[in-house]
C-alpha atoms as a PDB file:
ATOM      1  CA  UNK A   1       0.000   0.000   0.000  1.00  0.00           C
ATOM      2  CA  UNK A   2       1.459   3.337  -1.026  1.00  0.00           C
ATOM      3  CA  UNK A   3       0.838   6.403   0.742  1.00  0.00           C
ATOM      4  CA  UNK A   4       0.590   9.290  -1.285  1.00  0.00           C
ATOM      5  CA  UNK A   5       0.129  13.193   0.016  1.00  0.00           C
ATOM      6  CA  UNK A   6      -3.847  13.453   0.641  1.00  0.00           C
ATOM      7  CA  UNK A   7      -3.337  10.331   2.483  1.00  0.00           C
ATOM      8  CA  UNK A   8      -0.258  11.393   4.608  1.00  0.00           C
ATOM      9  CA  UNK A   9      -2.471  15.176   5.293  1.00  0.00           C
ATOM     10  CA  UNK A  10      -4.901  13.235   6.202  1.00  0.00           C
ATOM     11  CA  UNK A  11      -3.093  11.131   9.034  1.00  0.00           C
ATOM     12  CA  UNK A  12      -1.874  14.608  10.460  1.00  0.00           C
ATOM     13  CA  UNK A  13      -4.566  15.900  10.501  1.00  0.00           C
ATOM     14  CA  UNK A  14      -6.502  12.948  12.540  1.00  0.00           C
ATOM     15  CA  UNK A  15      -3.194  12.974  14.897  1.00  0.00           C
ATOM     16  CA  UNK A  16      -3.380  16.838  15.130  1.00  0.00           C
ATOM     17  CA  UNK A  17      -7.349  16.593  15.644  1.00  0.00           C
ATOM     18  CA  UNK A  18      -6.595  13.639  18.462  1.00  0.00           C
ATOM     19  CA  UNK A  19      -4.365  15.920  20.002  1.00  0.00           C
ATOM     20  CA  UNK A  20      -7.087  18.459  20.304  1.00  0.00           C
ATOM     21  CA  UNK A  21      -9.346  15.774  21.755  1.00  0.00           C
ATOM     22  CA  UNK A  22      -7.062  15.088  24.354  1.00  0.00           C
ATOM     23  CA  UNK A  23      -7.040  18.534  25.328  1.00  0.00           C
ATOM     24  CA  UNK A  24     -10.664  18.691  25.611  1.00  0.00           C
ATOM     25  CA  UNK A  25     -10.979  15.851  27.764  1.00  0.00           C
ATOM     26  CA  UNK A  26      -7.941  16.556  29.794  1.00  0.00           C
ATOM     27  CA  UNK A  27      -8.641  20.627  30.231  1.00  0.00           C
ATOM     28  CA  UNK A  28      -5.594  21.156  28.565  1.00  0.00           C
ATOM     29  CA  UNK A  29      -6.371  24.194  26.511  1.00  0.00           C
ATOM     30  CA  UNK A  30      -2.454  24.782  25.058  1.00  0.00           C
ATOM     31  CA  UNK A  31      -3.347  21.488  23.175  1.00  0.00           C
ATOM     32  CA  UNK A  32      -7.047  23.050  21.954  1.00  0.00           C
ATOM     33  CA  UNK A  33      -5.325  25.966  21.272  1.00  0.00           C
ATOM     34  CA  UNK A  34      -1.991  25.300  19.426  1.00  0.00           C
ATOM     35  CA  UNK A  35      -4.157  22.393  16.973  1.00  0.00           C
ATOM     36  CA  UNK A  36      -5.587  25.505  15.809  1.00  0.00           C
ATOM     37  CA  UNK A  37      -3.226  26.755  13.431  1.00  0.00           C
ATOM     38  CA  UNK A  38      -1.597  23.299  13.047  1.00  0.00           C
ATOM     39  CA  UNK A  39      -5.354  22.230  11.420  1.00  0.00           C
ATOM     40  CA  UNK A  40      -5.678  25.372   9.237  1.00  0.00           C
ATOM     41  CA  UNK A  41      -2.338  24.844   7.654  1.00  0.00           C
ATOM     42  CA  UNK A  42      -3.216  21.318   7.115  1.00  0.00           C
ATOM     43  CA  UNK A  43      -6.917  21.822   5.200  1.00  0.00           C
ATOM     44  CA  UNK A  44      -5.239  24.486   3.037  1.00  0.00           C
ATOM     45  CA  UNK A  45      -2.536  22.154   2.144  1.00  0.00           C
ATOM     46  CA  UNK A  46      -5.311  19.710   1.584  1.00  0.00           C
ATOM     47  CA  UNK A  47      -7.002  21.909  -0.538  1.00  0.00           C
ATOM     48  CA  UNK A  48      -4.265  22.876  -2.563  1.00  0.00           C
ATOM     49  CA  UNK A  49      -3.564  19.556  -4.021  1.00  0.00           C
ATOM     50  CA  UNK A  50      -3.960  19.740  -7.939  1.00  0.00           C
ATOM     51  CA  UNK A  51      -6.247  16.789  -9.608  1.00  0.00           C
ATOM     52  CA  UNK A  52      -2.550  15.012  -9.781  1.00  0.00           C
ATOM     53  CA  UNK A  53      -2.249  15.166  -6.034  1.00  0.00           C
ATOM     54  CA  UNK A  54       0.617  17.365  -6.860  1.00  0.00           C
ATOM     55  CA  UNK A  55       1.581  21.456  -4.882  1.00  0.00           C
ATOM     56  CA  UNK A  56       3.104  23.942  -6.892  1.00  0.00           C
ATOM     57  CA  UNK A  57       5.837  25.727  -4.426  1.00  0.00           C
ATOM     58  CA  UNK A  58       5.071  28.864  -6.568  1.00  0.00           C
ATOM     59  CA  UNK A  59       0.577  28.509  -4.953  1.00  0.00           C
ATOM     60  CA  UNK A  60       2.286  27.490  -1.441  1.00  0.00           C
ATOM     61  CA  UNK A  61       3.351  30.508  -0.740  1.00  0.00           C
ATOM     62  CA  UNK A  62       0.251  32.176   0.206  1.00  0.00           C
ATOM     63  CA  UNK A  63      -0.796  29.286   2.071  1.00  0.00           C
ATOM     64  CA  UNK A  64       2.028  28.953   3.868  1.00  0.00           C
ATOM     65  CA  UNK A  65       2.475  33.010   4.623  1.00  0.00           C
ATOM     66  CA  UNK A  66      -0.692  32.906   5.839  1.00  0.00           C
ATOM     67  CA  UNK A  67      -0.045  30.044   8.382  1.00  0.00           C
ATOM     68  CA  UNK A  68       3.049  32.195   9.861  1.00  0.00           C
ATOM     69  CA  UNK A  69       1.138  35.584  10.431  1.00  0.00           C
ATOM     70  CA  UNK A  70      -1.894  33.280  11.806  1.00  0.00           C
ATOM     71  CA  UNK A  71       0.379  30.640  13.825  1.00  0.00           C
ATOM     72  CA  UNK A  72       2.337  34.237  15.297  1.00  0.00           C
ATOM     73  CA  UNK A  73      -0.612  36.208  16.441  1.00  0.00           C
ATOM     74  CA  UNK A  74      -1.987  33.188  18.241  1.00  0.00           C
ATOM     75  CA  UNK A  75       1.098  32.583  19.887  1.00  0.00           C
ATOM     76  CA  UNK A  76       1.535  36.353  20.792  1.00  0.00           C
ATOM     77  CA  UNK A  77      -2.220  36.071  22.215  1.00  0.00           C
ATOM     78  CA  UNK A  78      -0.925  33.277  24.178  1.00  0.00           C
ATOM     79  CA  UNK A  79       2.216  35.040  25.549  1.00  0.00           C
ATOM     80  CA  UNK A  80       0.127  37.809  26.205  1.00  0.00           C
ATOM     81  CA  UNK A  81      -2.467  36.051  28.267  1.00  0.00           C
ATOM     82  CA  UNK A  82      -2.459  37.692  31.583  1.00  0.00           C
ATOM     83  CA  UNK A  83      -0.339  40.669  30.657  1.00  0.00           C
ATOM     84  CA  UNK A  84      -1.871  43.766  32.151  1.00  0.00           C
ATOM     85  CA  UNK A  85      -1.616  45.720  28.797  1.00  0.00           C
ATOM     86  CA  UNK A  86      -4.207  46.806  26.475  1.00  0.00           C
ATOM     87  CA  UNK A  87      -5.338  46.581  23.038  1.00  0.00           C
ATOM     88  CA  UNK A  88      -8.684  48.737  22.180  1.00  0.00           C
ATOM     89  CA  UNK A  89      -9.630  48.671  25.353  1.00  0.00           C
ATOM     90  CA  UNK A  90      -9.457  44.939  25.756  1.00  0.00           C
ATOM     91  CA  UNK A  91      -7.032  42.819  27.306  1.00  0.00           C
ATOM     92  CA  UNK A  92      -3.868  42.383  24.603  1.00  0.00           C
ATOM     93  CA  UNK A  93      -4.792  38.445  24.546  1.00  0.00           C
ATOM     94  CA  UNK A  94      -8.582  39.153  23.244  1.00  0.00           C
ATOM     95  CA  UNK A  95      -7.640  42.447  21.425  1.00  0.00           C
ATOM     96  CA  UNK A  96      -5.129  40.507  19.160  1.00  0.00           C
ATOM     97  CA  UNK A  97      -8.062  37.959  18.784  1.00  0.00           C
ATOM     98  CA  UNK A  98     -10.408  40.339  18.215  1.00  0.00           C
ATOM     99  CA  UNK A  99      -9.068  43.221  15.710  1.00  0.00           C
ATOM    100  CA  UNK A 100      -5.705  40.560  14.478  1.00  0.00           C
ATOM    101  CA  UNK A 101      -6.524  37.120  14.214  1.00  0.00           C
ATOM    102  CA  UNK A 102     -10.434  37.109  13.502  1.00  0.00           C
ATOM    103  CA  UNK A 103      -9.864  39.667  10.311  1.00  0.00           C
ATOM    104  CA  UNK A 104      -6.833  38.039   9.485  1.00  0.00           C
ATOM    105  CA  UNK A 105      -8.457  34.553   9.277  1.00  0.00           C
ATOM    106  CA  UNK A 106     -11.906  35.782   7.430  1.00  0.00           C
ATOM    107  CA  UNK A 107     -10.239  37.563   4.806  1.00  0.00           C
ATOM    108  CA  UNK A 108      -6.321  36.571   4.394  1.00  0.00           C
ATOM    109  CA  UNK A 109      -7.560  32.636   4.438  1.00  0.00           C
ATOM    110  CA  UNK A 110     -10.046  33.050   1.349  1.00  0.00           C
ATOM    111  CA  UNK A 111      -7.880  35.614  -0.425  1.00  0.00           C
ATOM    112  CA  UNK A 112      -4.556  32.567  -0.092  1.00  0.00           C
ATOM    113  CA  UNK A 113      -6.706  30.228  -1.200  1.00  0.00           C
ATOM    114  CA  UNK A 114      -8.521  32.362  -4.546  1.00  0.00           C
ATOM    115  CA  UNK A 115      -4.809  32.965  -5.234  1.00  0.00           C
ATOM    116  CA  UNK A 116      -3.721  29.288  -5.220  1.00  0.00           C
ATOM    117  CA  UNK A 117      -6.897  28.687  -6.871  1.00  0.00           C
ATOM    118  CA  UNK A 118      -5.596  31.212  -9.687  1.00  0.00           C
ATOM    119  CA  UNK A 119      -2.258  30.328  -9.960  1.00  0.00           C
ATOM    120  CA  UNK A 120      -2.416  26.275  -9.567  1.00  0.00           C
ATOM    121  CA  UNK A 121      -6.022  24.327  -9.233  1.00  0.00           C
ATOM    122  CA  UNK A 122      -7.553  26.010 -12.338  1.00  0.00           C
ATOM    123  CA  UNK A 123      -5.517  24.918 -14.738  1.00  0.00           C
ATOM    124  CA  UNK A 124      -6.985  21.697 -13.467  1.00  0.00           C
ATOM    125  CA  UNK A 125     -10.130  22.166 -15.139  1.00  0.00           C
ATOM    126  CA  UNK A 126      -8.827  23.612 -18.382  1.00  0.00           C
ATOM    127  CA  UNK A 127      -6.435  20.701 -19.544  1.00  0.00           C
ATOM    128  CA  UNK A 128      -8.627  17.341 -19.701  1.00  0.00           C
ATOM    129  CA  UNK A 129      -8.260  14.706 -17.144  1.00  0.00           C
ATOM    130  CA  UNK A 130      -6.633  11.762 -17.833  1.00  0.00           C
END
């Protein structure tokens, strides 16, 4: 049996989502928490698999800058936690989630993946499959 890429994303993905189960169960909320990132990097790799199950390392790269600004404002909302600064008038922890990470992930996500989309998966449906 050979193991090709969807197949290998998808064992990391059920490790990285049994990781997050443990931290449910447990109360272990680092494990919740860092699965987060680890999971979006993961789908969008998924997702940017061409018909061939093949990446292009020119599409990656707004898949993959998007998983280092993402991956670094959680962890600075996690080093932050407790920190008696201020960001808006919240806490620094929930004002990076609130005015960083939420805008960051409902537009940066879609607009990596339309560019992938441009740049790799369409030519997918132009050529005919073989």
């Amino acid at each position: 049996m050979k193991l090709d890429r969807t197949d290998a994303l998808v064992a990391v993905l059920t490790v990285a989502t049994l990781f997050a189960t443990v931290g449910m169960l447990f109360d272990i909320w680092q494990a919740v928490y860092y699965a987060v990132p680890a999971c979006a990097l993961l789908f969008m790799l998924l997702g940017s698999l061409n018909a061939r199950n093949e990446w292009s390392p020119r599409a990656l790269v707004p898949v993959l800058v998007f998983w280092v600004v993402l991956a670094a404002l959680l962890v600075v909302a996690a080093v932050s936690l407790g920190s008696g600064r201020h960001l808006g008038g919240l806490p620094l922890s929930t004002g990076v989630f609130l005015y960083l990470v939420w805008p960051v992930s409902a537009i940066g996500a879609p607009l990596a993946y339309a560019l992938v989309y441009s740049r790799w998966l369409a030519r997918d449906l132009e050529e005919p499959q073989r």
